[in-house]
N, C-alpha and C. Protein backbone atom coordinates (compact mmCIF):
# COMPACT_ATOMS: atom_id res chain seq x y z
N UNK A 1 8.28 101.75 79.16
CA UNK A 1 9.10 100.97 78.24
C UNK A 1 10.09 101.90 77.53
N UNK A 2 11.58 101.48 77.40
CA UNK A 2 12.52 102.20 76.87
C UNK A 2 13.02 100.98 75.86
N UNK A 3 13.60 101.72 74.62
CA UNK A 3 14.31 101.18 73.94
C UNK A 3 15.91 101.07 74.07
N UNK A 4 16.63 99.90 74.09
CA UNK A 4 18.02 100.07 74.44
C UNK A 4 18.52 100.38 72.92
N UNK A 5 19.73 101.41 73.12
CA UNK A 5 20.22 102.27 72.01
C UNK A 5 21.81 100.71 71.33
N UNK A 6 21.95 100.07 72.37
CA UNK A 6 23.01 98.81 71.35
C UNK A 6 21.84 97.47 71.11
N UNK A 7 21.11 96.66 71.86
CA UNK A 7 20.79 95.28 71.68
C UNK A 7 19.03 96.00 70.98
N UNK A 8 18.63 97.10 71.40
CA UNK A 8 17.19 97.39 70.47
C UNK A 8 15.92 96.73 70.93
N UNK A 9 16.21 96.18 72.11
CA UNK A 9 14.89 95.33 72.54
C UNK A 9 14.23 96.46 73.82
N UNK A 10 13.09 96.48 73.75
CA UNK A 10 12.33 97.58 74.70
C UNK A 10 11.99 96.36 75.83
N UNK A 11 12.78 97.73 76.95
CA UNK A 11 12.76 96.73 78.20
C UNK A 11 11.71 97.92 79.46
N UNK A 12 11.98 97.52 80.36
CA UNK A 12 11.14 97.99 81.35
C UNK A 12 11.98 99.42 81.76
N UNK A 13 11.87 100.58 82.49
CA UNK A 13 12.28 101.39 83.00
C UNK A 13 13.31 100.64 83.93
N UNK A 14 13.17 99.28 84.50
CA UNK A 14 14.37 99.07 86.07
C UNK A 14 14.94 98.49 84.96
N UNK A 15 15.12 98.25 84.04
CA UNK A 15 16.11 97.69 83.15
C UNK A 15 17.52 98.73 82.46
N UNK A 16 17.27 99.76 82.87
CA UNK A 16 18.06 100.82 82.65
C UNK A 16 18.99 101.55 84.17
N UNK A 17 19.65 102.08 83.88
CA UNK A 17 20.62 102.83 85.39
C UNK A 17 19.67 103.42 85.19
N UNK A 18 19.73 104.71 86.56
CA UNK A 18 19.46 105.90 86.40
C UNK A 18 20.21 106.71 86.03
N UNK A 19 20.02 108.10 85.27
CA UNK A 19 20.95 108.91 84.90
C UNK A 19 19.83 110.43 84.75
N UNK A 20 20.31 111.17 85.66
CA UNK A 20 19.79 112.50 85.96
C UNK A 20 20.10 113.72 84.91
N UNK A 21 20.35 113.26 83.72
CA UNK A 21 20.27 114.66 82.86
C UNK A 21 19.33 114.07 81.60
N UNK A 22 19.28 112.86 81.73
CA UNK A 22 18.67 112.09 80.74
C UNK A 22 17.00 113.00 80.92
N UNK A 23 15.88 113.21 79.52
CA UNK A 23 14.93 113.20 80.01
C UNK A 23 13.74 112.53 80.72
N UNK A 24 14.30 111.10 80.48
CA UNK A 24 13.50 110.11 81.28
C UNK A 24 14.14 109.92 82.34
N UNK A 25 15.37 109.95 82.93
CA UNK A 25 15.94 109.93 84.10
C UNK A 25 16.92 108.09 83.73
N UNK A 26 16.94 108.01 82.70
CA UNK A 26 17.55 106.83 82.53
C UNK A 26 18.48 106.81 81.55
N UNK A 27 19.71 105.67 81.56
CA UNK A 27 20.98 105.65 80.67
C UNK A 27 20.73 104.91 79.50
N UNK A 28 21.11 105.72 78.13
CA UNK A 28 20.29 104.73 76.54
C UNK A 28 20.57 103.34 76.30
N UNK A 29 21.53 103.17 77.55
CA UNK A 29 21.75 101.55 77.39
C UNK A 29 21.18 100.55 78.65
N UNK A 30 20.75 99.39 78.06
CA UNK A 30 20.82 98.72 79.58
C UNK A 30 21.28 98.24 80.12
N UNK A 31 21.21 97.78 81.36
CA UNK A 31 21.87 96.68 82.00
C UNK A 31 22.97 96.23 81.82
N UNK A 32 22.00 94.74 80.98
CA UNK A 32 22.70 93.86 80.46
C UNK A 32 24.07 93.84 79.35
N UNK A 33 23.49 95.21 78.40
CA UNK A 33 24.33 95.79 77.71
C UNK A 33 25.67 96.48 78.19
N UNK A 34 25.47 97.35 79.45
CA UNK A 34 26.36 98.11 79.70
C UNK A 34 27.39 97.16 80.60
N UNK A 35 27.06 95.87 81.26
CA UNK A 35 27.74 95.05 81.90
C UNK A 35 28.68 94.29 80.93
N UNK A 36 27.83 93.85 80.07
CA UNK A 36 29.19 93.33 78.64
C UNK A 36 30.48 93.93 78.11
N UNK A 37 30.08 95.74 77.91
CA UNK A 37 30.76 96.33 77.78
C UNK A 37 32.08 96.57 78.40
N UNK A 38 31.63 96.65 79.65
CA UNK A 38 32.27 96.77 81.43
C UNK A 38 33.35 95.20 81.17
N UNK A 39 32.91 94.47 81.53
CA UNK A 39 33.20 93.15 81.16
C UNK A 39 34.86 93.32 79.90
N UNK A 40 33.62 93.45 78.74
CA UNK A 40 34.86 93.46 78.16
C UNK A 40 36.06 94.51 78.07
N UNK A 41 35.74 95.81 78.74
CA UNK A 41 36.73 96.19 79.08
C UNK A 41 37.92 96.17 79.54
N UNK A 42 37.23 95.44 81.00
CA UNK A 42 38.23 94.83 81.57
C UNK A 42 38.81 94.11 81.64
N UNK A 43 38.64 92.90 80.98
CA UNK A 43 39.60 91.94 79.74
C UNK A 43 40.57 92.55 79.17
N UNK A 44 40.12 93.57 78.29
CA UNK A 44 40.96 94.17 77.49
C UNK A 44 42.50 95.23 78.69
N UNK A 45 42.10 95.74 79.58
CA UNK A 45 42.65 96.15 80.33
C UNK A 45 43.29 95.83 81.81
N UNK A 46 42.89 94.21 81.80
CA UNK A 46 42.87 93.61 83.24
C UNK A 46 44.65 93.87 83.59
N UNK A 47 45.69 93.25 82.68
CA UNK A 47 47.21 93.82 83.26
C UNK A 47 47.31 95.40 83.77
N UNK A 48 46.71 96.33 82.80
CA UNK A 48 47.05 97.88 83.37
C UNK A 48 46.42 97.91 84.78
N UNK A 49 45.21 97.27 84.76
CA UNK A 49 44.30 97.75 86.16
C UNK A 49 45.31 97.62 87.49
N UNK A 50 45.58 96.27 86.99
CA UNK A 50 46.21 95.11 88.06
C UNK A 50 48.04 96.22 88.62
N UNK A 51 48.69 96.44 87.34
CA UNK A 51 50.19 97.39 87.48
C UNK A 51 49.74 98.29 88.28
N UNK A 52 48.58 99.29 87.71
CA UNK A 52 48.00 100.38 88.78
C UNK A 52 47.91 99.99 90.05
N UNK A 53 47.07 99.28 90.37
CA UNK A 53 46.74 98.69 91.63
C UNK A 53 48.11 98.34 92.10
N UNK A 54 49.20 97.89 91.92
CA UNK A 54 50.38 97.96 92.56
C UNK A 54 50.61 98.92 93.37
N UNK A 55 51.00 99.81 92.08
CA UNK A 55 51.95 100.98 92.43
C UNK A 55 51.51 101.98 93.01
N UNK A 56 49.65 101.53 93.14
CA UNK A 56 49.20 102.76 94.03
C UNK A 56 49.66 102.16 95.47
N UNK A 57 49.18 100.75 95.51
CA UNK A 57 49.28 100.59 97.03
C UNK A 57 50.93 100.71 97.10
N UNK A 58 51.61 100.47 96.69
CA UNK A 58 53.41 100.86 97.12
C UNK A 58 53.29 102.32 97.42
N UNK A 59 53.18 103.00 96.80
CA UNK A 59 53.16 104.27 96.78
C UNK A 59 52.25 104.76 97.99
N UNK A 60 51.29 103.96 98.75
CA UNK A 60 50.68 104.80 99.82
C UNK A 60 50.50 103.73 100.51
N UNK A 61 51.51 102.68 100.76
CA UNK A 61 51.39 101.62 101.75
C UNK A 61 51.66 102.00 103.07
N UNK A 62 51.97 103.41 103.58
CA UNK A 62 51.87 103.82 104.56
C UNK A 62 50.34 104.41 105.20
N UNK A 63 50.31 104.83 104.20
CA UNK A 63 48.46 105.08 104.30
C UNK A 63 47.56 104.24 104.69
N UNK A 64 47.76 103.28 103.96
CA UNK A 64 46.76 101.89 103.85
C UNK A 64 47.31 101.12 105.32
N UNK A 65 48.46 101.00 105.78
CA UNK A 65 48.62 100.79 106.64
C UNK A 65 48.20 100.92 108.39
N UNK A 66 47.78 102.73 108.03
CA UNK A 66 47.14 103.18 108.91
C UNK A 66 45.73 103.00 109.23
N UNK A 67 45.49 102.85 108.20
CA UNK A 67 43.16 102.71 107.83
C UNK A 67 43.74 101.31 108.13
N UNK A 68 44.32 100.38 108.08
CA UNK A 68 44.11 98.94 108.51
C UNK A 68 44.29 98.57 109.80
N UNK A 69 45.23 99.29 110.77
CA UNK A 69 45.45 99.58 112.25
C UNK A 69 44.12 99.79 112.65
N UNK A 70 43.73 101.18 112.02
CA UNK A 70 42.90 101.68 112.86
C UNK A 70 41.38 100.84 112.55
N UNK A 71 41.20 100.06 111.54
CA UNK A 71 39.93 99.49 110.87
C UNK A 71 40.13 98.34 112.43
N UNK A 72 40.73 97.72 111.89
CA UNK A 72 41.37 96.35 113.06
C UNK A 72 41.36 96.45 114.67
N UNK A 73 41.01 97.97 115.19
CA UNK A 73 41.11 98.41 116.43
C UNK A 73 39.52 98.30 116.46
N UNK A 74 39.11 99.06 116.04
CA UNK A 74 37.75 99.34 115.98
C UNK A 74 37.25 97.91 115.72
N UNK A 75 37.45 97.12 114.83
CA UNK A 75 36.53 95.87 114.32
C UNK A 75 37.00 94.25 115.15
N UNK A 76 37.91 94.47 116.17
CA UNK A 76 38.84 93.34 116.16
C UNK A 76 37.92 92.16 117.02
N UNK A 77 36.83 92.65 117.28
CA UNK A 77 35.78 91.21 117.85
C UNK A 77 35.51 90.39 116.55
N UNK A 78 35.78 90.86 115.41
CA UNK A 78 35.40 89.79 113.80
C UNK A 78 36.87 89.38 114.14
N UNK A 79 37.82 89.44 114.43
CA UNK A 79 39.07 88.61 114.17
C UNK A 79 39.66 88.03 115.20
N UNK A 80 38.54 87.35 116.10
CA UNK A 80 38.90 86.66 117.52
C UNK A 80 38.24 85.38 117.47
């Protein structure tokens, strides 16, 4: 049993990530907690994500172009 360091309710060990420097091997938050967070992050940030995500793929739509040739060669019995 761990205590979560934001909501304070002691949950089970699988109720936590893992995290390898921790001394229990687990992250002070859980789950549920750290998904809200996540969540609301990305609310708060969903236009920047979205601009990024543009201008990366413009910027390496030649790239992406190629991994999709070559994905599509290799996989093309799913698209028949």
């Amino acid at each position: 049993m761990k205590k979560c360091t934001k909501c304070k309710i002691k949950k089970s060990l699988e109720e936590f990530h893992k995290h390898p420097i921790s001394k229990d091997g687990r992250k002070p938050r859980c789950k549920s907690c750290r998904k809200e967070e996540t969540s609301i992050r990305y609310k708060k940030h969903k236009t920047k994500l979205k601009e990024a995500r543009k201008e990366w793929v413009y910027k390496n739509r030649d790239k992406l172009n190629k991994y999709r040739r070559e994905y599509y060669k290799k996989n093309n019995k799913l698209y028949l």
